[in-house]
Every structure is written in C-alpha cells, then in structure tokens.
C-alpha atoms as a PDB file:
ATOM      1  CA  UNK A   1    -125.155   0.420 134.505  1.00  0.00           C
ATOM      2  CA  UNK A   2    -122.620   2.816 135.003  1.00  0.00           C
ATOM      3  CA  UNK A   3    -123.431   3.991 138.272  1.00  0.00           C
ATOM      4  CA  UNK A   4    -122.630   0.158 139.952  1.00  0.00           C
ATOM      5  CA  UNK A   5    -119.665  -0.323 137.744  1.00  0.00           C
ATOM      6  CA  UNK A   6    -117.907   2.974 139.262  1.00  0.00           C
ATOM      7  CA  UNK A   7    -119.083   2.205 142.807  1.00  0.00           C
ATOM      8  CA  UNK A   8    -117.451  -1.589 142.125  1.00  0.00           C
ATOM      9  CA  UNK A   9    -114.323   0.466 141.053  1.00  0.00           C
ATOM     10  CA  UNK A  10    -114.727   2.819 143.779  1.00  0.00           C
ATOM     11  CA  UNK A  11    -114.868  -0.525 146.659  1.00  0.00           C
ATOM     12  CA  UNK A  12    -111.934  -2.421 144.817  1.00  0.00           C
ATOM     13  CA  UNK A  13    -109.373   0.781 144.923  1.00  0.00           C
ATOM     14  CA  UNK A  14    -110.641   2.841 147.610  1.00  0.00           C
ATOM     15  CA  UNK A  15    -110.533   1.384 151.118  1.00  0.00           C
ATOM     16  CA  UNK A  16    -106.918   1.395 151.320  1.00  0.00           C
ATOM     17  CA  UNK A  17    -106.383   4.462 151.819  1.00  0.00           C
ATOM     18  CA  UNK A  18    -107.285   5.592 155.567  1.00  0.00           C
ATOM     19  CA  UNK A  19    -104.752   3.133 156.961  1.00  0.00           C
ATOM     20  CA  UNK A  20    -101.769   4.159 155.163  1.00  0.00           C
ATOM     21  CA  UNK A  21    -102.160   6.950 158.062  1.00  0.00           C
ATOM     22  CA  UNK A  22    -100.061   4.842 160.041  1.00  0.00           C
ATOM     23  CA  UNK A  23     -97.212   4.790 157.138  1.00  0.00           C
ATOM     24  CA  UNK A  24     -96.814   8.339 157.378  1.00  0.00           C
ATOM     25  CA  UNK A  25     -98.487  10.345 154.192  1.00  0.00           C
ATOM     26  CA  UNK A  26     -99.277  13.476 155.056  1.00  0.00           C
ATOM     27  CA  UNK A  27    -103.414  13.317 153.817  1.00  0.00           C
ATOM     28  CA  UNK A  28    -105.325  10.565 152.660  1.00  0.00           C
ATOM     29  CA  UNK A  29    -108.390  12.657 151.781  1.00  0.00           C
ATOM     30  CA  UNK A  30    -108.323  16.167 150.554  1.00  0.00           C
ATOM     31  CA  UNK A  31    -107.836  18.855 153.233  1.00  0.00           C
ATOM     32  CA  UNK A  32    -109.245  21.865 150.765  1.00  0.00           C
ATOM     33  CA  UNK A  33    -112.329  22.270 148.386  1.00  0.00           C
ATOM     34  CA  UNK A  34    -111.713  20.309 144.851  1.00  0.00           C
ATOM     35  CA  UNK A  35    -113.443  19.069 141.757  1.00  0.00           C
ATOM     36  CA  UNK A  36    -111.210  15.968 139.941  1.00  0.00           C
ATOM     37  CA  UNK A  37    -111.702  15.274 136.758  1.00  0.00           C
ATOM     38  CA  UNK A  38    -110.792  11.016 136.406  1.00  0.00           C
ATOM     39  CA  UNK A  39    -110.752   8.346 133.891  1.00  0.00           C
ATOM     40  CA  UNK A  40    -111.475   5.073 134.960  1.00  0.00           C
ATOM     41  CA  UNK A  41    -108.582   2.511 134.032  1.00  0.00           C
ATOM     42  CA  UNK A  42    -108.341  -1.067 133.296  1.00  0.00           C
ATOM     43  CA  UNK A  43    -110.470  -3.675 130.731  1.00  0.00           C
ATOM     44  CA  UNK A  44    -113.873  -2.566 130.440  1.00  0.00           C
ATOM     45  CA  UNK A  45    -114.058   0.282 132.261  1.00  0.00           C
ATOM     46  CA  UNK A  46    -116.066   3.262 130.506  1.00  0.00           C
ATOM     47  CA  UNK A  47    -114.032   5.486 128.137  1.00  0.00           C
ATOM     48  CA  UNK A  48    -116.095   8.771 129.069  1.00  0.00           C
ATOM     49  CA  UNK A  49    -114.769  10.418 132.298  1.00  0.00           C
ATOM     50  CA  UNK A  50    -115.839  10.956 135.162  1.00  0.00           C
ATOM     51  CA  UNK A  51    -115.898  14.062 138.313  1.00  0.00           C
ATOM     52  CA  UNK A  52    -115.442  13.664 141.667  1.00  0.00           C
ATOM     53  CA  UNK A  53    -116.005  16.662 144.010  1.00  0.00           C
ATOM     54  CA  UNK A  54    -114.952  17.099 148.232  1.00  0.00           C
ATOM     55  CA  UNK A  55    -117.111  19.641 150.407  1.00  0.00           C
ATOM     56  CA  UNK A  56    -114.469  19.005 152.945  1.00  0.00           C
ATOM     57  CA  UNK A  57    -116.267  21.221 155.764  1.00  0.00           C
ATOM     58  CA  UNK A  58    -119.461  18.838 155.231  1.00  0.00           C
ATOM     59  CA  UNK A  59    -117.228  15.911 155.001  1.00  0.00           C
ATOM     60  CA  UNK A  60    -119.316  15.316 151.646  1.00  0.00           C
ATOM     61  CA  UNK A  61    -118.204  13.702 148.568  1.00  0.00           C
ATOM     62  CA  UNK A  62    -120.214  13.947 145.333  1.00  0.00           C
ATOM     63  CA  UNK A  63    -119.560  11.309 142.574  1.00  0.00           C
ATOM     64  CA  UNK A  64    -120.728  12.190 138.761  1.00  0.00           C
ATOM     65  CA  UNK A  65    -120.032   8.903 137.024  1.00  0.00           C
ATOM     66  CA  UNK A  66    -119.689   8.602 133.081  1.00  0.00           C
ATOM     67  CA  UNK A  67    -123.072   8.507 130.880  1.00  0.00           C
ATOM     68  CA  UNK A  68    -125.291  11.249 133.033  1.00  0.00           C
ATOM     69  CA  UNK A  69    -127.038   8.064 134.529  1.00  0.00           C
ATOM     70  CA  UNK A  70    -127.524   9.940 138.035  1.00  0.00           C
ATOM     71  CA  UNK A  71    -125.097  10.335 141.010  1.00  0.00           C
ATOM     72  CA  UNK A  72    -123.599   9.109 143.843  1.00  0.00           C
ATOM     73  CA  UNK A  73    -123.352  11.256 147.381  1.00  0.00           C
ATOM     74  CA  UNK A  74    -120.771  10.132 150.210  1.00  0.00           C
ATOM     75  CA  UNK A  75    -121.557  11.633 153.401  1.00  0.00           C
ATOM     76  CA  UNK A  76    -118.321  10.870 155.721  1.00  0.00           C
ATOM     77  CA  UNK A  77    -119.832  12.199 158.939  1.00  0.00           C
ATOM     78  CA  UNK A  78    -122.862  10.192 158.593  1.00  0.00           C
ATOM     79  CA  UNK A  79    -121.919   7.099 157.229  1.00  0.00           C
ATOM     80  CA  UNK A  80    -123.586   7.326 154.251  1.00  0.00           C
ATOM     81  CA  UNK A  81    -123.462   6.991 150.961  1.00  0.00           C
ATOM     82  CA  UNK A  82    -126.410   7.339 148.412  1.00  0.00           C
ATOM     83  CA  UNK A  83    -126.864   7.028 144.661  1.00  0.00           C
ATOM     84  CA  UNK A  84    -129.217   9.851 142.961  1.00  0.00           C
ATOM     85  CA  UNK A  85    -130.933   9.323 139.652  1.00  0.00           C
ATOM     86  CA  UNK A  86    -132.871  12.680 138.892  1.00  0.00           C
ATOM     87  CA  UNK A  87    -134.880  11.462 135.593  1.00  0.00           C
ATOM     88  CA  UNK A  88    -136.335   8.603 137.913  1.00  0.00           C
ATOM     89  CA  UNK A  89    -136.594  11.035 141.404  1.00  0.00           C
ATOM     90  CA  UNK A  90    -135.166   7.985 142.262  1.00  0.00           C
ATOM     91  CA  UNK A  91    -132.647   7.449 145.588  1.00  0.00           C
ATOM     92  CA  UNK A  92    -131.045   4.279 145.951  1.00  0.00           C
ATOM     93  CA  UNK A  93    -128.994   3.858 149.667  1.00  0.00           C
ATOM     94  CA  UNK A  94    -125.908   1.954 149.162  1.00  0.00           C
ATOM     95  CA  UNK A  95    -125.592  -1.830 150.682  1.00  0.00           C
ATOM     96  CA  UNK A  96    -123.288  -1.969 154.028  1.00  0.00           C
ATOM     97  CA  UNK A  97    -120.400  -3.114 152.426  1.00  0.00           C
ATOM     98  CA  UNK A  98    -120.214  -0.419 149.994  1.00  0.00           C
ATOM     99  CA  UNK A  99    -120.767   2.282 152.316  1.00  0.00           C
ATOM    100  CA  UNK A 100    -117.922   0.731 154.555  1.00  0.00           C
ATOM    101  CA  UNK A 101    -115.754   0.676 151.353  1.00  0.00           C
ATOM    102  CA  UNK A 102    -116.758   4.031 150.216  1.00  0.00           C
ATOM    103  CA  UNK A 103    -116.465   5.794 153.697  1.00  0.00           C
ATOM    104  CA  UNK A 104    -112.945   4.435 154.323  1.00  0.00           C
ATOM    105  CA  UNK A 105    -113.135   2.097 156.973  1.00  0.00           C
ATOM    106  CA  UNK A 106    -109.673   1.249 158.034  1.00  0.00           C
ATOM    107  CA  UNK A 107    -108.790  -2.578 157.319  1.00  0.00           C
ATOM    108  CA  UNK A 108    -106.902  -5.050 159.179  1.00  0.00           C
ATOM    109  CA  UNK A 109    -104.073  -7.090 158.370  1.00  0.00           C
ATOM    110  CA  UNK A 110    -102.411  -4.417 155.522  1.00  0.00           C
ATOM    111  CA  UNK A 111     -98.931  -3.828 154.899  1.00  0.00           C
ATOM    112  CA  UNK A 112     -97.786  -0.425 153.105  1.00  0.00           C
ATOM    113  CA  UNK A 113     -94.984   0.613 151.258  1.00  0.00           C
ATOM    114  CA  UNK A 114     -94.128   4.078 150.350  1.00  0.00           C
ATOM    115  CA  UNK A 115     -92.502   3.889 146.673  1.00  0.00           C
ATOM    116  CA  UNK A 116     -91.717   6.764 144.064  1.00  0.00           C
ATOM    117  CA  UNK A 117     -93.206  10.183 142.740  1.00  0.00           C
ATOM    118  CA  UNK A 118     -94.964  11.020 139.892  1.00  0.00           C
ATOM    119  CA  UNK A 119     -96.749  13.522 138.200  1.00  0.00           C
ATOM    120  CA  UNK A 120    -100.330  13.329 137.039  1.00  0.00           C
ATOM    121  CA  UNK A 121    -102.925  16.085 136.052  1.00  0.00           C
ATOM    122  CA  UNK A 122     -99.786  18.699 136.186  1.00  0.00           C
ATOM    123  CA  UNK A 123     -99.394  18.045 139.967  1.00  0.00           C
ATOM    124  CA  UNK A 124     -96.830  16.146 141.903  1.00  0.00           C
ATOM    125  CA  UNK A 125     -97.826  13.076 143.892  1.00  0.00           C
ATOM    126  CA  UNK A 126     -96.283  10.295 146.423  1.00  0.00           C
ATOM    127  CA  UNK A 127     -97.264   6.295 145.436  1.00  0.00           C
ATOM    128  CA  UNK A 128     -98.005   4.380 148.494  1.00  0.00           C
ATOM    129  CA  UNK A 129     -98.722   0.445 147.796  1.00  0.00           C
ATOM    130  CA  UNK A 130    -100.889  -1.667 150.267  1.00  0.00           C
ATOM    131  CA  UNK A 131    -101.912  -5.081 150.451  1.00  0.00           C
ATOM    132  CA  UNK A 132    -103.550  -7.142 152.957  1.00  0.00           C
ATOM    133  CA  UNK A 133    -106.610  -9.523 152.674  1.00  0.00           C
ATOM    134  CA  UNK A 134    -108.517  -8.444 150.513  1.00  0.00           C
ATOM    135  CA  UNK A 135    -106.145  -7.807 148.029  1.00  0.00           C
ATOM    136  CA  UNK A 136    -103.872  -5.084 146.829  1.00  0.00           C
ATOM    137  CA  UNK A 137    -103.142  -1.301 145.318  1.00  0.00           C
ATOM    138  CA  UNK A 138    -101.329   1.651 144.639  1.00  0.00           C
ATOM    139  CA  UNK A 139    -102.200   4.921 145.338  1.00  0.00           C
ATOM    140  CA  UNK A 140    -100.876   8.275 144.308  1.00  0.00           C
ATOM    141  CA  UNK A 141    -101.752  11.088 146.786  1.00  0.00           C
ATOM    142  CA  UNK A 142    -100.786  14.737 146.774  1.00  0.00           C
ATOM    143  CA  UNK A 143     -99.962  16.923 150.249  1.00  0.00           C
ATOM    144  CA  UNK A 144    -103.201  17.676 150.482  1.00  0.00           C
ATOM    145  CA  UNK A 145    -104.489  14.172 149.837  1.00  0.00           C
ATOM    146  CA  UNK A 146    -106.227  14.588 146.499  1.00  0.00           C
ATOM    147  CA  UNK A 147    -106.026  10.854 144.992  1.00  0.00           C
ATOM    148  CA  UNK A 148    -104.235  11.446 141.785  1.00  0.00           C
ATOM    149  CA  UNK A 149    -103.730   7.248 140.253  1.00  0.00           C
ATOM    150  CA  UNK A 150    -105.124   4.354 141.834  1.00  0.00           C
ATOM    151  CA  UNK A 151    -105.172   0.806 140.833  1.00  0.00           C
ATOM    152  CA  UNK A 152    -106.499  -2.238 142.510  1.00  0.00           C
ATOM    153  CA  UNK A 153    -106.536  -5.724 142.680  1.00  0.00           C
ATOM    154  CA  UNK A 154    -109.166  -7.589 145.072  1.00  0.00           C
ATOM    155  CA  UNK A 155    -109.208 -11.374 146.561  1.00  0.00           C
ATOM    156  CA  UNK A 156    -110.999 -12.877 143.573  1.00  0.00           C
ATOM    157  CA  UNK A 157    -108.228 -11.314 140.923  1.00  0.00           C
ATOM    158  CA  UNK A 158    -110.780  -8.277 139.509  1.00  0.00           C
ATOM    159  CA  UNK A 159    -108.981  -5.210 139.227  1.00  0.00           C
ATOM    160  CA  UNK A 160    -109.543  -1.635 138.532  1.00  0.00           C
ATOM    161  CA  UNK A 161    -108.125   2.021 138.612  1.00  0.00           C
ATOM    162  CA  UNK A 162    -108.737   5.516 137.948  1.00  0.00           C
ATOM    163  CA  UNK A 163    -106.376   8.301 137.095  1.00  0.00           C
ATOM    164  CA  UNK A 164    -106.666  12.191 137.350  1.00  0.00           C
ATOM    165  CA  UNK A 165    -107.160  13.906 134.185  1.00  0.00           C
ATOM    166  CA  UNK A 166    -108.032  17.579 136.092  1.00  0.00           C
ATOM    167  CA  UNK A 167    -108.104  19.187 139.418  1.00  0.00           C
ATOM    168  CA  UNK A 168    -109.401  22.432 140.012  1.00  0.00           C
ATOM    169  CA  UNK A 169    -109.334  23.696 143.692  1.00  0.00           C
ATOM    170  CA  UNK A 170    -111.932  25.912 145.253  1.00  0.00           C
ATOM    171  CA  UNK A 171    -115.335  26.432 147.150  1.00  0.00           C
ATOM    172  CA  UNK A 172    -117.952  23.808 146.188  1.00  0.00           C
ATOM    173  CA  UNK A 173    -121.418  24.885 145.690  1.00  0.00           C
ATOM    174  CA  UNK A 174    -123.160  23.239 149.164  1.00  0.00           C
ATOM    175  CA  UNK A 175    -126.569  22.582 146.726  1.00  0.00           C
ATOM    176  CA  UNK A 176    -124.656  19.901 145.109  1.00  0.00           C
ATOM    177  CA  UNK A 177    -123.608  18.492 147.790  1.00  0.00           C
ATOM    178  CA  UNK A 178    -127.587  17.920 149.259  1.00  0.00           C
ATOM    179  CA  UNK A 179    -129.801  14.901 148.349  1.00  0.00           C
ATOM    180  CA  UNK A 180    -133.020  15.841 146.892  1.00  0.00           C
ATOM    181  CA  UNK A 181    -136.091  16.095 148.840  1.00  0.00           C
ATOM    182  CA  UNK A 182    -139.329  14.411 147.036  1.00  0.00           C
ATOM    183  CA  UNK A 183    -137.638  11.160 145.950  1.00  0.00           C
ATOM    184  CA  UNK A 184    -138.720   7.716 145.943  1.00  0.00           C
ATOM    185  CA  UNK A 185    -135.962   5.625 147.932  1.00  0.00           C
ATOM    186  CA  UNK A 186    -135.425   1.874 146.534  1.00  0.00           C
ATOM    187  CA  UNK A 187    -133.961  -0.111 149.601  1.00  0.00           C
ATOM    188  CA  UNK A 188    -131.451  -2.174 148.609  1.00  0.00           C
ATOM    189  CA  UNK A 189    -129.166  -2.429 145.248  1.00  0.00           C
ATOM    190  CA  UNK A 190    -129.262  -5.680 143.155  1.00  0.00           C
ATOM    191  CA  UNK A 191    -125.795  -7.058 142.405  1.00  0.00           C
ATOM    192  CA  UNK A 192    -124.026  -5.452 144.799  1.00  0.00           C
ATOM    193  CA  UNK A 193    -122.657  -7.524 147.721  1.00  0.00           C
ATOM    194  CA  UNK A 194    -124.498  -6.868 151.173  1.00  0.00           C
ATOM    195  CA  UNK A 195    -127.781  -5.902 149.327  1.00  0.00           C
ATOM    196  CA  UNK A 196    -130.559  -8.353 149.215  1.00  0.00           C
ATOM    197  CA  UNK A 197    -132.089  -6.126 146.181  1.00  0.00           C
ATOM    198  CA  UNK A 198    -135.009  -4.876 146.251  1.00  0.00           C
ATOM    199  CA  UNK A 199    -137.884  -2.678 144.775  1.00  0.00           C
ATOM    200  CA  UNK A 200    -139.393   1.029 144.402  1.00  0.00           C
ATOM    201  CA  UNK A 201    -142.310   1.796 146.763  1.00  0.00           C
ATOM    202  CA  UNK A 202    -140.563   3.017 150.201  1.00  0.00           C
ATOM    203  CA  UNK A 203    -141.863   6.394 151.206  1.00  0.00           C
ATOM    204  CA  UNK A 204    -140.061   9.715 149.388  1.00  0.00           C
ATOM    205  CA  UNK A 205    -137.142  10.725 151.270  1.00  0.00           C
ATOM    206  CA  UNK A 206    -137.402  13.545 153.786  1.00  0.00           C
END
C-alpha cells in the first residue's frame, strides 16, 4: 500500500533532523507556509510523486502520498500523526514508533557533519549528514528549513530518500489541515513496528 511504504520512508529519513539543532543549521522544519512537491528515491519506491504541505501556525503537516490511496496528517503540537482514507471514511492512528519518528523526536547517540551546497527544486540548500544508532542520512535543508534531498540508511541496511521536485510558498488552506469528523478509526496498523494490528469497529472519530 502506498500509504505504509511512504510512512516507512518517512521513519527511515526523517528523525534526524531535530538534533542537527545542536550542529548549528539555521531550521530544521519550515518556518513559513509551503506545499513540496517530492519524489521518493531509491529501489522500489513509487515513480508517481508525492506533496507534502506545513500549516506552520498549527504545527500541522499534511502528507498526500502517490496513488490517491488517502492521507496522512502530522499534528506536531499534539503528538499525533494519523492516516486518512476518504473512500473508506476510514482513520487509521499511527503506531508509537511512527508517530515518534514522524514528530521528530530527537535521538541519542548521533554525530553530524555539515558538508556542501546544492541546489534542488531551483532553491539553494545546506547537506548536513548524521549517523548514530539507528543508522544514517543526509539531509538538504534550506534557511527556512524546507527539506529539499534526503536519503537514509537504517540499522538493518534498508534505505530510502526523497527529493524536491517543487516548492511553492504561501498560506495553506486550514480545512486541509483538519481530520474528518464521521470516520470509523481502525486502532492499530498491521506491519508497522509498535502496532499490534488490528480491526475496523472503534467508534467514529469526534
């Protein structure tokens, strides 16, 4: 399914990123309004692309993966993170380990390196490499900490990566940044780690 490759993507390259705070870059998440464009990199990963969207006064991030299977909604100041599947009115609340992933927990025991520049997408970036534990990446922010390349490579040797194809800055529409009110929720995610799976019949979300 799409949806659990790009959050398995989104785990392997993402948590990184907070700590390399303490190296210095100037943002690791995007200080202004932005939609990015990305295509996801590496063997087997889905040759449509795929949008990414910050509400950075609601601390929201709204993930529209490749194939129109549904979406995925980070909520920062809750620590939350939710996937959305309008055909089924279905919600599907991400496992623990995702959501810590997904909402940038900082990790312990990584080492940072601030390398060259590039440019991606038309706009000027800064790579930062980090590994630790649980493996290792390289990230590409801008100023304003818009994630332009990153790659990944976790403790079990999977890897994965996405790179910006188009950003366009500017006020995000707060009704896409809302779950849906009516849905079923399904508690728990089968195959991701920290789920135990699980079925539909929890009451509609409120």
């Amino acid at each position: 399914m799409p949806l659990l490759r790009l959050a398995a993507i989104a785990a392997l390259v993402l948590p990184a990123l907070p700590a390399m705070a303490q190296n210095a870059p100037p943002a690791t998440l995007p200080t202004r309004d932005v939609a990015v464009t990305y295509r996801a990199l590496g063997n087997g990963a889905p040759p449509e692309p795929f949008r990414m969207a910050w509400s950075v006064a609601d601390g929201k991030q709204r993930v529209d993966p490749p194939g129109g299977m549904g979406w995925m909604l980070v909520d920062r100041k809750a620590g939350t993170a939710v996937m959305v599947m309008d055909a089924q009115r279905m919600l599907m609340p991400m496992p623990s380990q995702a959501v810590r992933a997904l909402t940038q927990s900082v990790p312990e025991g990584v080492r940072f390196e601030r390398r060259g520049t590039a440019t991606i997408a038309g706009l000027g970036c800064t790579e930062w490499a980090a590994s630790g534990p649980q493996g290792q990446g390289v990230a590409c922010l801008t100023e304003d900490g818009v994630t332009l390349r990153a790659t990944g490579q976790g403790p079990n040797g999977q890897q994965g990566g996405i790179e910006a194809t188009e950003v366009r800055y500017g006020t995000q529409d707060p009704a896409h940044f809302q779950v849906p009110q009516g849905y079923q929720t399904m508690q728990g995610m089968p195959g991701m780690p920290g789920s135990p799976g699980g079925a539909p019949g929890a009451p509609p979300a409120r």
